[in-house]
Protein backbone atom coordinates (compact mmCIF):
# COMPACT_ATOMS: atom_id res chain seq x y z
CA UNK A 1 35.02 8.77 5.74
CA UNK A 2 31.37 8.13 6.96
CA UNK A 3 30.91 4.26 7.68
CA UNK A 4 27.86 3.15 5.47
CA UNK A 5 26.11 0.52 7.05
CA UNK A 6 23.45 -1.76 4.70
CA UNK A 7 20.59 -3.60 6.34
CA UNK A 8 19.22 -6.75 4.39
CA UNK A 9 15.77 -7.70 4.63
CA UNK A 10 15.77 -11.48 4.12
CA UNK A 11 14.48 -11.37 0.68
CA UNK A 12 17.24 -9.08 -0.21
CA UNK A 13 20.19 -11.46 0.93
CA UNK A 14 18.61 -14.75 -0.73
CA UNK A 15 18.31 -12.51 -4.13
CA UNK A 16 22.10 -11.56 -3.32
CA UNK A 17 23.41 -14.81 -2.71
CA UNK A 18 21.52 -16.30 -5.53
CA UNK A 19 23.71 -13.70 -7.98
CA UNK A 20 26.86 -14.04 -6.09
CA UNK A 21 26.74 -17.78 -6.99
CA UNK A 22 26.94 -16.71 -10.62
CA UNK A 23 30.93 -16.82 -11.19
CA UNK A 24 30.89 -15.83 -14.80
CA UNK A 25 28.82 -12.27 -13.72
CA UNK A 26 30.93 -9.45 -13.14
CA UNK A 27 27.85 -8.60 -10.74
CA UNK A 28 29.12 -11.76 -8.28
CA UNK A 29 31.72 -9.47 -6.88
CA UNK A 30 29.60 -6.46 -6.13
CA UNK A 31 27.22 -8.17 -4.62
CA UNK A 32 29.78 -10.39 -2.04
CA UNK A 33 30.66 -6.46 -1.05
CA UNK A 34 26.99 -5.99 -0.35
CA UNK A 35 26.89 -8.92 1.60
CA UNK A 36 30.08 -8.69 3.93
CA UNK A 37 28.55 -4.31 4.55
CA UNK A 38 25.14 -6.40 5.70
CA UNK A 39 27.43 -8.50 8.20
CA UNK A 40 29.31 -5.57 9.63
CA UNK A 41 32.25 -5.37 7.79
CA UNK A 42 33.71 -1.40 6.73
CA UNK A 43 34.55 -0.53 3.27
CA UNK A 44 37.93 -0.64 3.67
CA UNK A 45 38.08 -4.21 5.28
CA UNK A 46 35.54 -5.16 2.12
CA UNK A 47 38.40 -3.47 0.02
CA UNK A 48 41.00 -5.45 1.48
CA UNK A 49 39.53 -8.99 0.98
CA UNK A 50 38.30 -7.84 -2.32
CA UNK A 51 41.83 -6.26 -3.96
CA UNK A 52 39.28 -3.33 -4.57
CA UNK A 53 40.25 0.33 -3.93
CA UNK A 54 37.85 1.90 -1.08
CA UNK A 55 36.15 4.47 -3.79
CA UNK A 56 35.23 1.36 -5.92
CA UNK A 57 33.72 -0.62 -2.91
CA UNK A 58 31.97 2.71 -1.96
CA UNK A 59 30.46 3.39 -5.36
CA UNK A 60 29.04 -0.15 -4.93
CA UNK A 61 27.91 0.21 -1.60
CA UNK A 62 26.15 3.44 -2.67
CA UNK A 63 24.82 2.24 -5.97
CA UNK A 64 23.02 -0.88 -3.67
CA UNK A 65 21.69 1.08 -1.66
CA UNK A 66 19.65 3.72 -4.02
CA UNK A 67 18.86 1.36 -6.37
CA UNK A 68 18.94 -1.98 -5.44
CA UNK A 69 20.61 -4.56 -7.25
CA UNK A 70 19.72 -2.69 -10.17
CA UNK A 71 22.07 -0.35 -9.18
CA UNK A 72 25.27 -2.73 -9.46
CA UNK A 73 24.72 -3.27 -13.37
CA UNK A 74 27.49 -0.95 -15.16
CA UNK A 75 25.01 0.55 -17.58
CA UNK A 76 22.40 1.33 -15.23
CA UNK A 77 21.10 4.92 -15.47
CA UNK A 78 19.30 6.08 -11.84
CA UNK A 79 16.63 8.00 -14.17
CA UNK A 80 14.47 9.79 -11.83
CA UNK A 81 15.20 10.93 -8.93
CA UNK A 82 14.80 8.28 -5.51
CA UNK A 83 10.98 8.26 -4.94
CA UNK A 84 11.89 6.74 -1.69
CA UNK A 85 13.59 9.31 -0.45
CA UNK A 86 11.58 12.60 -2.27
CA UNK A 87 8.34 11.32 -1.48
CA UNK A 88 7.67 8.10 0.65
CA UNK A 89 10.49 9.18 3.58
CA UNK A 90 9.13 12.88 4.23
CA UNK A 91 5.02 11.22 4.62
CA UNK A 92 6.19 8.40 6.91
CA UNK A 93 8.24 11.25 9.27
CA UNK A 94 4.96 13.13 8.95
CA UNK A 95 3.26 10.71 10.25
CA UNK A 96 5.37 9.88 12.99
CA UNK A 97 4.84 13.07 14.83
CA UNK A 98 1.66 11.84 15.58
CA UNK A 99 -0.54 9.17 16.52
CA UNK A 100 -2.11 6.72 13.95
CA UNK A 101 -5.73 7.53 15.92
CA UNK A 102 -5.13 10.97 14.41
CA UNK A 103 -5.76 9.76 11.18
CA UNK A 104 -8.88 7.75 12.22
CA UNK A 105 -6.94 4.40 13.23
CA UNK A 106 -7.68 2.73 15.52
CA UNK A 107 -3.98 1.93 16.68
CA UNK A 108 -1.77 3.53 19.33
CA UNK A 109 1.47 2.87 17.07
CA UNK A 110 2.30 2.91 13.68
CA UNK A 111 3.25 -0.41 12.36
CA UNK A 112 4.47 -1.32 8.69
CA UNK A 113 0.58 -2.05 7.61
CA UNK A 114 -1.21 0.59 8.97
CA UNK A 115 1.83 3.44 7.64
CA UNK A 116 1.06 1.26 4.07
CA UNK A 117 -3.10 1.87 4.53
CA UNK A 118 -2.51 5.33 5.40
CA UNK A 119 0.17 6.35 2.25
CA UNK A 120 -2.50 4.43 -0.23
CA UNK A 121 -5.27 6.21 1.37
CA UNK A 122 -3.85 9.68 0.50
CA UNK A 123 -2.22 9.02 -3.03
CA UNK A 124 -4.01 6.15 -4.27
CA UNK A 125 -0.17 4.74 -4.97
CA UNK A 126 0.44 1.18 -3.67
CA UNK A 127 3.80 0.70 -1.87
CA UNK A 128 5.52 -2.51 -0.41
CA UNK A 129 6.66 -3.06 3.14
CA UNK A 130 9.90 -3.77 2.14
CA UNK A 131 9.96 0.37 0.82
CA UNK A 132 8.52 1.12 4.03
CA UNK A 133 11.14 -0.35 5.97
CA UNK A 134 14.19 0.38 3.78
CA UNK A 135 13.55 4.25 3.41
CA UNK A 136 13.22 4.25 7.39
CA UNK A 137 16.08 2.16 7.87
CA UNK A 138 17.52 4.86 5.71
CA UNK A 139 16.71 7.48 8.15
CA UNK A 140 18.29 6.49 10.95
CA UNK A 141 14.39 4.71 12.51
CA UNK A 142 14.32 1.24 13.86
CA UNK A 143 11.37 -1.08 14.91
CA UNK A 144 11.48 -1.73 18.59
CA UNK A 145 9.62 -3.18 21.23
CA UNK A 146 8.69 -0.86 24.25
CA UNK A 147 9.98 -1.85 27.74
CA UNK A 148 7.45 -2.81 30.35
CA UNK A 149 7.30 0.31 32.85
CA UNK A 150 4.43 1.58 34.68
CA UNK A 151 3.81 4.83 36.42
CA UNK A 152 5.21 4.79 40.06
CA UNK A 153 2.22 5.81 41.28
CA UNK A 154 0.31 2.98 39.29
CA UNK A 155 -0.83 -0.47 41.73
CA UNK A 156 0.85 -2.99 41.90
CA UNK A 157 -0.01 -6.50 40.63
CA UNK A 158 -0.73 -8.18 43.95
CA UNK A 159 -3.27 -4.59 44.17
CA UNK A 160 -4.99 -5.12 40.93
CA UNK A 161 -5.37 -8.81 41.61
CA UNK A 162 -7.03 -8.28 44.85
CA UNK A 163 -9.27 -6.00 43.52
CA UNK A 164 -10.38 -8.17 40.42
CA UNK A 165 -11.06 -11.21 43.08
CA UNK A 166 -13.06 -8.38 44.65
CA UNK A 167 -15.03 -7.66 41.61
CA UNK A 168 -15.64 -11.52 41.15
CA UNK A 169 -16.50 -12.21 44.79
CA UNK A 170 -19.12 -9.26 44.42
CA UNK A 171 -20.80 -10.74 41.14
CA UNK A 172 -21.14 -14.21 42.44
CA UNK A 173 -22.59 -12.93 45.77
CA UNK A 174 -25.27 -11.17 43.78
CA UNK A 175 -25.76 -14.40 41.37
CA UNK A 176 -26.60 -16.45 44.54
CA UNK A 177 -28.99 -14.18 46.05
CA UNK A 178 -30.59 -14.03 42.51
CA UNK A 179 -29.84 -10.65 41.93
CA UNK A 180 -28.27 -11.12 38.55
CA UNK A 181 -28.80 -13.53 35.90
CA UNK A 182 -26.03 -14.41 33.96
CA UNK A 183 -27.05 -14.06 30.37
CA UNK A 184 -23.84 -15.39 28.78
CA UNK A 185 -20.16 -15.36 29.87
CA UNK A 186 -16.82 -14.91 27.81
CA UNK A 187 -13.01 -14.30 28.92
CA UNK A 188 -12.28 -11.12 30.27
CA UNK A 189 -8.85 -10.76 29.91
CA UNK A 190 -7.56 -8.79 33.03
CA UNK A 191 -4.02 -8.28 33.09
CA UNK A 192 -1.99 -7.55 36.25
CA UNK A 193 1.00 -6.65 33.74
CA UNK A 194 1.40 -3.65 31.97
CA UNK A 195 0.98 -3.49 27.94
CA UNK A 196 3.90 -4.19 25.49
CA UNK A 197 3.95 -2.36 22.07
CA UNK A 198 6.05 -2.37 19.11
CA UNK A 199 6.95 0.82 17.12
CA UNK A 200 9.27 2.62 14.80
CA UNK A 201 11.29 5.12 16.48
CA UNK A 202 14.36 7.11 15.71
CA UNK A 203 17.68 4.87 16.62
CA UNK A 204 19.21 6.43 19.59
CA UNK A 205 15.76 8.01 21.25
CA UNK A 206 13.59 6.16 24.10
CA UNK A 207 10.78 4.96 22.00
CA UNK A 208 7.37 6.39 23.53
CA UNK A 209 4.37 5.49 21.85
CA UNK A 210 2.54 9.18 20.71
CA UNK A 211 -0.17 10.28 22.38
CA UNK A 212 -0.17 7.09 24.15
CA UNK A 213 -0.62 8.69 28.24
CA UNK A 214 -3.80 10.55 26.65
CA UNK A 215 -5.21 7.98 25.49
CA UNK A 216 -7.63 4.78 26.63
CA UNK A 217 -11.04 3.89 27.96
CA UNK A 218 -12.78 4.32 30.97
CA UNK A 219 -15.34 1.33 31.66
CA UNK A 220 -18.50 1.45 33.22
CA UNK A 221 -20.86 -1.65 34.52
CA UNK A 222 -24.37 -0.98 34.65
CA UNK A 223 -27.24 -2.67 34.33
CA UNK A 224 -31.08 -1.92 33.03
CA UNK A 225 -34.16 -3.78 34.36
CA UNK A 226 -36.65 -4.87 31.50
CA UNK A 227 -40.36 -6.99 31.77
CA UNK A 228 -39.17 -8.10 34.87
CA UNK A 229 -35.66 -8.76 34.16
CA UNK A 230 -32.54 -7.41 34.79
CA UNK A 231 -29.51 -6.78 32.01
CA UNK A 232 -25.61 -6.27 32.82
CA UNK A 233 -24.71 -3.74 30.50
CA UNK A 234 -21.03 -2.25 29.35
CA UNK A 235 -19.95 1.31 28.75
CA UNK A 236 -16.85 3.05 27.86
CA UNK A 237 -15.69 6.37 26.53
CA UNK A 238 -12.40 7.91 25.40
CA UNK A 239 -9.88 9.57 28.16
């Protein structure tokens, strides 16, 4: 028998507890099952502490998780088919085969907001996060944080440090002499540590953001000379 596993967003278990609470509805059992699958528990344990037979506590289990609570009322008819899964599902899977910049984003990896933007932008159809998440939940995806690795041949921090000290020892040199004139100044934000990113990715796979070794900026400093002044100027462009 395959083990079916429910994952509860927190607005999900509150609305769960809340009708498990009320005694007198025959819905207060179903929804206790839903609630010991969310903590790890197999059908036939639920079965067990519930005097339940395991196809009972799987119809349940089943029921919640197509249709929602809805799904746990005896005379609810499913209707149409799951829009989740015919529709939503197959454009989110689409879209992670590729990278959100693909689609004119300016993002390296989807996240829950820009995967929303991008459905609405191509049927006009508003969708929640908690959708997003359930129906990739549903497909075996997870939300995970990328591990801090850098190339081997990448320098290391003490390197990159030294040569950002470099850069500033250079610039204040040429302030002194009156080379440069500092028109304004603002953070910089060097970082001798590499990038972190969050990102759905299939449970079970390394996650590896798309795209994400072709893509970044190459900066330039340069500087124009105008009535007798001189400008510090900023370029980049794509690599």
């Amino acid at each position: 028998m395959k083990i079916i596993k429910i994952k509860l967003s927190k607005k999900e278990r509150i609305e769960l507890e809340g009708l498990r609470r009320k005694y007198n509805d025959y819905r207060s059992e179903r929804a206790l099952a839903i609630l010991h699958c969310s903590d790890g528990l197999t059908a036939t344990r639920i079965a067990k502490i519930l005097r339940r037979t395991i196809q009972t506590v799987c119809i349940w289990l089943h029921a919640y998780e197509d249709h929602g609570v809805k799904g746990l009322s005896r005379n609810f008819s499913p209707g149409r088919p799951n829009l989740r899964r015919t529709k939503l599902l197959p454009r989110l899977e689409e879209y992670l085969q590729r990278s959100p910049r693909d689609y004119g984003w300016g993002e390296d990896v989807w996240s829950t907001k820009v995967m929303i933007a991008q459905y609405h932008k191509e049927t006009e159809t508003a969708i929640s996060s908690d959708s997003v998440e359930r129906a990739l939940h549903d497909a075996g995806y997870s939300f995970k944080r990328a591990k801090k690795s850098v190339p081997a041949k990448a320098p290391s921090k003490s390197e990159k440090l030294a040569k950002v000290k470099e850069i500033a020892r250079k610039i204040s040199t040429l302030k002194e002499n009156g080379e440069v004139e500092v028109m304004f100044l603002d953070e910089s934000h060097f970082s001798t540590d590499p990038y972190v990113t969050r990102g759905w990715h299939k449970r079970g796979e390394p996650f590896f953001p798309p795209n994400s070794v072709k893509t970044g900026k190459l900066h330039n400093i340069w500087g124009i000379c105008s009535g007798g002044r001189r400008f510090l100027l900023e370029e980049f462009e794509e690599k």
